[in-house]
Protein backbone atom coordinates (compact mmCIF):
# COMPACT_ATOMS: atom_id res chain seq x y z
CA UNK A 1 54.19 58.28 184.27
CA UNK A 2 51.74 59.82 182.06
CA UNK A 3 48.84 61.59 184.17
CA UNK A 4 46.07 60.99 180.88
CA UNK A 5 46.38 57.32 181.72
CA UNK A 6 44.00 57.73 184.73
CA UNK A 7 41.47 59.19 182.33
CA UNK A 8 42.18 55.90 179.75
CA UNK A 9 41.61 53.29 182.24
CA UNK A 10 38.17 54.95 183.08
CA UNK A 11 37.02 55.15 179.38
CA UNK A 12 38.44 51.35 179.17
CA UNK A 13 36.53 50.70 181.85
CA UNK A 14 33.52 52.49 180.82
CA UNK A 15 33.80 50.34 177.74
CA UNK A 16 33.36 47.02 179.26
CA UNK A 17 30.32 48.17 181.33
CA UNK A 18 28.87 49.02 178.15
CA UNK A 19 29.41 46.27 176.60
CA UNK A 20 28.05 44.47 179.70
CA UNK A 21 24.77 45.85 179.32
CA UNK A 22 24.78 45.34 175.33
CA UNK A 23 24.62 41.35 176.26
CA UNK A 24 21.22 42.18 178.12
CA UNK A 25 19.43 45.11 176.31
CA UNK A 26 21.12 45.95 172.87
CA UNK A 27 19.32 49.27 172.44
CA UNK A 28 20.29 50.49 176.02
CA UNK A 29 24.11 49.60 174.90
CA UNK A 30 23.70 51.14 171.53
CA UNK A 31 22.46 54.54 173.21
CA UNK A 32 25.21 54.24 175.82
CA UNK A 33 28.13 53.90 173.54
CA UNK A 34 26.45 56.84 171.22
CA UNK A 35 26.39 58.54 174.42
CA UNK A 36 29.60 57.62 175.55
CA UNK A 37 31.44 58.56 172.29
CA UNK A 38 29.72 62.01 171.80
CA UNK A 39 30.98 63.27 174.83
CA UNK A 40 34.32 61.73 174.76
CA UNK A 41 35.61 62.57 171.08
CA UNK A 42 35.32 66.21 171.51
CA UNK A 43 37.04 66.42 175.36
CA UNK A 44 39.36 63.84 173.97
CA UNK A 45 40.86 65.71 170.81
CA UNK A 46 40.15 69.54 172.47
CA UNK A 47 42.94 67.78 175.23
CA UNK A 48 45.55 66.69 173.10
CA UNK A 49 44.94 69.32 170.31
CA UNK A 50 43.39 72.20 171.82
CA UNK A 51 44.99 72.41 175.27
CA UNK A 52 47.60 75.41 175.52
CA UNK A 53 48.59 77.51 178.27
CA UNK A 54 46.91 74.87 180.98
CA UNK A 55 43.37 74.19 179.45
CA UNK A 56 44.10 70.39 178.47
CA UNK A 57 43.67 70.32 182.32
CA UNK A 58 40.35 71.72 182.22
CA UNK A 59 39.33 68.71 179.23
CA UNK A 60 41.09 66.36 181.33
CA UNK A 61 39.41 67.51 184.43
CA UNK A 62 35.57 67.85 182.94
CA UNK A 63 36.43 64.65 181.10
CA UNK A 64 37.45 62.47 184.03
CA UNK A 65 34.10 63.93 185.85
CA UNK A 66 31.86 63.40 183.19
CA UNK A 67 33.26 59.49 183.00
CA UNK A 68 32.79 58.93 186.45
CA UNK A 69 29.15 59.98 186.46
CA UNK A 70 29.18 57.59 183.49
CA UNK A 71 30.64 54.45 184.82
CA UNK A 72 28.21 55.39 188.09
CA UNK A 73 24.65 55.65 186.60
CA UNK A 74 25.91 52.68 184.00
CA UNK A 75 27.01 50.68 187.58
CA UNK A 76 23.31 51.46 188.69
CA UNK A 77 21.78 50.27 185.71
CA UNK A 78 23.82 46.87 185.73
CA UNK A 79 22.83 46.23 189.20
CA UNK A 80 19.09 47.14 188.73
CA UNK A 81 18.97 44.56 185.30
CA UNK A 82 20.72 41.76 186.78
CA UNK A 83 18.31 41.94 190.22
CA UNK A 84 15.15 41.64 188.14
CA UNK A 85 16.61 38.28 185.92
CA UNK A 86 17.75 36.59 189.64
């Protein structure tokens, strides 16, 4: 089994949280996904492209860190927008 697919599900993931706060607010999901893709393009292609001798671990590692953080303050957002429309 591939180990990058943990890292894939998260930015799939990440994704569809995005896009679940683009149906509220469309700026906040515009930012987020500008966000979103200027931190993962670089890690993404320094992994698969720049990673000899053990430092696609370090991309993978800062990668999967910086996602989670992501998919965590987007998870807080979500929550705090759909408590003030209910």
């Amino acid at each position: 089994m591939n180990e990058n697919i943990f890292v894939y599900a998260l930015s799939v993931f990440c994704i569809i949280l995005i896009f679940t706060i683009f149906r509220k607010k469309k700026i906040n999901g515009i930012m987020h996904l500008i966000i979103f893709f200027f931190y993962t393009l670089p890690l993404y292609y320094l992994m698969f492209f720049k990673g000899a001798g053990g430092a696609a671990f370090t991309w993978y590692f800062y990668l999967f860190i910086i996602t989670i953080v992501h998919i965590i303050s987007l998870a807080f957002i979500i929550f705090r927008t759909y408590k003030k429309t209910s």
